[in-house]
Protein backbone atom coordinates (compact mmCIF):
# COMPACT_ATOMS: atom_id res chain seq x y z
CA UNK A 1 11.10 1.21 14.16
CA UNK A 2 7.69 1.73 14.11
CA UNK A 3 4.66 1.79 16.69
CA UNK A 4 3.37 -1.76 17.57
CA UNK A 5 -0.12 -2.51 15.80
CA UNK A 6 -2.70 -1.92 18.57
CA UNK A 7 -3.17 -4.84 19.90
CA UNK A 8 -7.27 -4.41 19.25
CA UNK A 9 -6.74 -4.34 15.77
CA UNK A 10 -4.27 -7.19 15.20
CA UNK A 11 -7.08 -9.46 17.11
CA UNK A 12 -9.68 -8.13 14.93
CA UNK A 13 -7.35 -8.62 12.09
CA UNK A 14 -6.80 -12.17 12.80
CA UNK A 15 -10.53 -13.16 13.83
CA UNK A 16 -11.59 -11.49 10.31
CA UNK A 17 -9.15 -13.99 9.10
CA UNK A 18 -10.62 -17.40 10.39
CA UNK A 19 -13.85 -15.84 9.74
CA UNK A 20 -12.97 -15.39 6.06
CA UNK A 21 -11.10 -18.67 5.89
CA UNK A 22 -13.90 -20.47 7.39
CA UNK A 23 -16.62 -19.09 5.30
CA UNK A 24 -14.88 -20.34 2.23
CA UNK A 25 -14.35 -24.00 3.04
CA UNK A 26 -17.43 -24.43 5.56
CA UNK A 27 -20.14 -26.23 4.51
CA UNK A 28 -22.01 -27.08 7.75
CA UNK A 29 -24.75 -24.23 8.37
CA UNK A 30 -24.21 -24.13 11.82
CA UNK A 31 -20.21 -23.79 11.21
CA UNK A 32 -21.17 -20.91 8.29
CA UNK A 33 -23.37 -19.27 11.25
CA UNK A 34 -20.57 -19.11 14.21
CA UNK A 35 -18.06 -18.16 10.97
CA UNK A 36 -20.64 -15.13 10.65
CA UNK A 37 -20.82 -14.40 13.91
CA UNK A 38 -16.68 -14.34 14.29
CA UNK A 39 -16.86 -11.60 11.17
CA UNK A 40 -19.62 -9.45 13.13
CA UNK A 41 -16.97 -9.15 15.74
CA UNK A 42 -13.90 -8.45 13.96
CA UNK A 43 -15.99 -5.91 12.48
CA UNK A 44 -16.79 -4.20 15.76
CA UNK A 45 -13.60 -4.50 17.01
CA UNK A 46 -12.10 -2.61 13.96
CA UNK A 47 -15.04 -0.36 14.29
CA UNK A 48 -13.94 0.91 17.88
CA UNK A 49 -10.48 1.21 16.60
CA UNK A 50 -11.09 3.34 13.45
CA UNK A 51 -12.37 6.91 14.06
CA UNK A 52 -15.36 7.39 11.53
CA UNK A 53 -15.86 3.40 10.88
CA UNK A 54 -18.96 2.53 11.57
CA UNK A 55 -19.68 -1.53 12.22
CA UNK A 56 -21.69 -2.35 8.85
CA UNK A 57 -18.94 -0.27 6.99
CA UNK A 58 -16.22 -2.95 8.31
CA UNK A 59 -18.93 -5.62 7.81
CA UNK A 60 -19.11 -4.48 4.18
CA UNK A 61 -15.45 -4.21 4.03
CA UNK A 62 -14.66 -7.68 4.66
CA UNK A 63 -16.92 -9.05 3.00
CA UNK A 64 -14.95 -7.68 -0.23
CA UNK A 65 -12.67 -10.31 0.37
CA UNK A 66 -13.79 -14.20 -0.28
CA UNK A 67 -11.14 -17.19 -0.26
CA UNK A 68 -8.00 -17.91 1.87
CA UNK A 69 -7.33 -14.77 3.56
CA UNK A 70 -4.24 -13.13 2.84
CA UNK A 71 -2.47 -9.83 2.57
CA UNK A 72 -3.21 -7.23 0.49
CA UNK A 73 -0.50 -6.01 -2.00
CA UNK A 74 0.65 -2.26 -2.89
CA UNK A 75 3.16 -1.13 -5.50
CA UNK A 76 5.03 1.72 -5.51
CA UNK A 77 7.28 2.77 -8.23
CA UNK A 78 11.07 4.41 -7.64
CA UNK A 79 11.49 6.70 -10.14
CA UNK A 80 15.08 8.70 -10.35
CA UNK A 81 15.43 11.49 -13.33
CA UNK A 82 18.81 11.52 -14.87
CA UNK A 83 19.86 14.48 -11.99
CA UNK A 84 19.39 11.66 -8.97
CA UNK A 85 16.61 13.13 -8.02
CA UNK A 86 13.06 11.01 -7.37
CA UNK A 87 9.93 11.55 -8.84
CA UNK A 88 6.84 11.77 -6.14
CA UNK A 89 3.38 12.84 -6.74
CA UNK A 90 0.60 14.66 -4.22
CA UNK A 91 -2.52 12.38 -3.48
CA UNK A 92 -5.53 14.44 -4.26
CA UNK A 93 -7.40 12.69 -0.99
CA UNK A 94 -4.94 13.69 1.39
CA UNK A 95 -2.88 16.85 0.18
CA UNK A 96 0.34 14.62 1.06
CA UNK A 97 2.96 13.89 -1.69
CA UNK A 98 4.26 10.27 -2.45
CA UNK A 99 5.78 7.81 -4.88
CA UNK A 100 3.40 7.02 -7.57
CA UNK A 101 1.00 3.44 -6.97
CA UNK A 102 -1.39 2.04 -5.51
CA UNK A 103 -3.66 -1.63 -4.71
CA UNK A 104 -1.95 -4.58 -7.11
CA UNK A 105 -4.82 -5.59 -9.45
CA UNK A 106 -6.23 -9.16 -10.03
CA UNK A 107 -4.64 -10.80 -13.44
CA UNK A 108 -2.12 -8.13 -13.68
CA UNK A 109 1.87 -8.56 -13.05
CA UNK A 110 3.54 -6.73 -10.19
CA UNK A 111 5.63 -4.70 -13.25
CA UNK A 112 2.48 -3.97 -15.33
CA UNK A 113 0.63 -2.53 -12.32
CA UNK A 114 3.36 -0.39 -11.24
CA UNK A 115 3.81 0.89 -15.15
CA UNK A 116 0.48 1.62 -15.30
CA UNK A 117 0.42 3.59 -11.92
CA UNK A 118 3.16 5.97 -13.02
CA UNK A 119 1.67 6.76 -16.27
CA UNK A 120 -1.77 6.85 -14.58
CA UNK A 121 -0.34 9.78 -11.67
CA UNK A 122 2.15 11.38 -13.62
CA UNK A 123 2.09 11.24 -17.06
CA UNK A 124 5.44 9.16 -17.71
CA UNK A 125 5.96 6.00 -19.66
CA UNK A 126 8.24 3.84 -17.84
CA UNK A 127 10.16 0.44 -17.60
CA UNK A 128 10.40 -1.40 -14.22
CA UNK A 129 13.76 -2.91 -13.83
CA UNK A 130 14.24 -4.16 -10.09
CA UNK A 131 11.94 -5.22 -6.81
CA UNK A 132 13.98 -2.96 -4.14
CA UNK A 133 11.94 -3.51 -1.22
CA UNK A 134 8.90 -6.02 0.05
CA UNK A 135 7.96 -4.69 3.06
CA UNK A 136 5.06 -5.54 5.98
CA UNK A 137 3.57 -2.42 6.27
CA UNK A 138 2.80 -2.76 9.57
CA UNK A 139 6.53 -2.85 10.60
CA UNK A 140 7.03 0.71 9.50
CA UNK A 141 5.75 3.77 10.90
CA UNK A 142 2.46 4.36 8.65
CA UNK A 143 -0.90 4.76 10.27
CA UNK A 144 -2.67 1.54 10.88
CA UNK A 145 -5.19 0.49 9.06
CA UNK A 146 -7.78 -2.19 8.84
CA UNK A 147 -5.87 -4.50 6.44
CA UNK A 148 -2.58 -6.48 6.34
CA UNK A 149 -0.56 -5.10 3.35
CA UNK A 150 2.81 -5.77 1.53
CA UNK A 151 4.37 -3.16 0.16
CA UNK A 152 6.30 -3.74 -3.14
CA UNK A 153 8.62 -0.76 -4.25
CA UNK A 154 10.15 -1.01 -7.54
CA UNK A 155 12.89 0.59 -9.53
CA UNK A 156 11.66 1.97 -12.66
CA UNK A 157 12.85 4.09 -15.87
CA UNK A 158 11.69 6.79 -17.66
CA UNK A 159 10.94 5.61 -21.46
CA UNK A 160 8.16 8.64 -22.34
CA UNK A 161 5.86 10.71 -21.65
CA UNK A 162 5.37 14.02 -19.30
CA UNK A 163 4.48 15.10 -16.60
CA UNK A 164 0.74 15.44 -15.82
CA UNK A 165 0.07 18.44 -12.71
CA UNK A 166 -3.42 17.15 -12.42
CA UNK A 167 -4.83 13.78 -12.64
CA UNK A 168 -7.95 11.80 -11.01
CA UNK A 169 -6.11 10.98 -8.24
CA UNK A 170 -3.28 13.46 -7.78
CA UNK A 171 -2.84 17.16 -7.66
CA UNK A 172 1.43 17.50 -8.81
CA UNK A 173 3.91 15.46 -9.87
CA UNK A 174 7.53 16.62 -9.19
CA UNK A 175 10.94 15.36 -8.85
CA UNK A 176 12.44 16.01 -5.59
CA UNK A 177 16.28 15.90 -4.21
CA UNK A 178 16.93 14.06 -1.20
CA UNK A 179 18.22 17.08 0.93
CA UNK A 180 14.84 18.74 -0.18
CA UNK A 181 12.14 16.24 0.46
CA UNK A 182 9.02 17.40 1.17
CA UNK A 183 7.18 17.81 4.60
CA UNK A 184 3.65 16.72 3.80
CA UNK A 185 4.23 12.89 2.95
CA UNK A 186 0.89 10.74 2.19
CA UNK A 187 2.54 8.96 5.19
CA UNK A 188 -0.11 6.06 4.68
CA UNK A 189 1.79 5.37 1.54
CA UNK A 190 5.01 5.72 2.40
CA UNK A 191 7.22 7.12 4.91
CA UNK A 192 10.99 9.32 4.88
CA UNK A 193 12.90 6.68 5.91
CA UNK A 194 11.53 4.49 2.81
CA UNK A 195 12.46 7.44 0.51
CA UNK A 196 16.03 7.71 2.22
CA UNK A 197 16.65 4.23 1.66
CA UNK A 198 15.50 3.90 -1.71
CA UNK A 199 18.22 6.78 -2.77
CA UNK A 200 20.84 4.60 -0.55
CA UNK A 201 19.37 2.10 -3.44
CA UNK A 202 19.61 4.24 -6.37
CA UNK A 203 23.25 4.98 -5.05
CA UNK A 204 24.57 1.49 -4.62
CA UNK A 205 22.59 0.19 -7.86
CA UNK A 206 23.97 -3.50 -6.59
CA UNK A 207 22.15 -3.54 -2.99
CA UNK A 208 20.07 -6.03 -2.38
CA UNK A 209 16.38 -6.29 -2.61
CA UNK A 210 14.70 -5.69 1.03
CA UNK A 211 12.32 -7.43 2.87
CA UNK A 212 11.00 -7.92 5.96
């Protein structure tokens, strides 16, 4: 079970929310003004919450975002190699190894994304064949962070390709049994009880999907 969100950030969270929300459909000035004003305060309350954040930085942050707010999506691909064991990949930013993905982008499937990730981190070509966990990221033990994000992990197949040591973004890419897991996780990303489960997964091929 993971840590509770503090409870500082789930307000700011929420108030960034109706702020959001509110700018889009508003159309009163003085309603777009106290809409403002709501965002200036999320973003000082996320500010005092996240070491190095200043309060334009979160100002600029969510004001990325425009429409109905909503969470943000990340795919991860599960990758076994014909041995059982699972392919992970170390994140140049943080030294820490993980499975290969990243943000879900606009006009893209959730399979196409993840496909392109892997070949993107790695090197490989593969085939996504099965959603094996949607999961709130907040109700796992990863740092918090300013945003609400689901976490999509899919089951994918090795078509092509090799594997890439360096890309842009990451620094290896090796396959890993379970009894021999690495230490450093990019724990942001994903955590060792997601990687335990997802070998429960690769298994019992005829588990269900799991969500939160």
């Amino acid at each position: 079970m993971s840590d509770p969100l503090p409870p500082m950030l789930d307000w700011a969270r929420r108030l960034q929310a109706i702020a959001q929300t509110g700018l889009t459909f508003a159309k009163d000035p003085y309603d777009l003004e106290r809409y403002h004003a709501v965002q200036q305060l999320a973003a000082e309350m996320t500010a005092g919450q996240a070491d190095g954040l200043a309060v334009q930085e979160a100002v600029d942050l969510f004001a990325r975002d425009s429409g109905y707010a909503t969470p943000k999506v990340d795919v991860r691909a599960v990758v076994f190699g014909e041995d059982g064991r699972l392919l992970l990949v170390r994140e140049r930013s943080d030294g820490g190894w993980t499975l290969p993905g990243g943000w879900a982008d606009v006009g893209v499937s959730p399979a196409e994304n993840v496909t392109r990730e892997v070949h993107e981190e790695s090197g490989f070509e593969v085939r996504a064949v099965k959603v094996l966990a949607v999961y709130d990221r907040d109700r796992h033990p990863h740092p918090p962070m300013q945003q609400h994000v689901y976490k999509l992990f899919v089951r994918c197949e090795i078509v092509g390709g090799v594997a890439l040591q360096e890309t842009s973004e990451t620094i290896g890419a090796e396959f890993f049994a379970e009894a021999d897991l690495p230490a450093e996780l990019s724990t942001g990303r994903v955590t060792a009880s997601q990687l335990h489960r997802f070998f429960e997964h690769y298994r019992q091929p005829d588990l269900p999907t799991d969500f939160d």
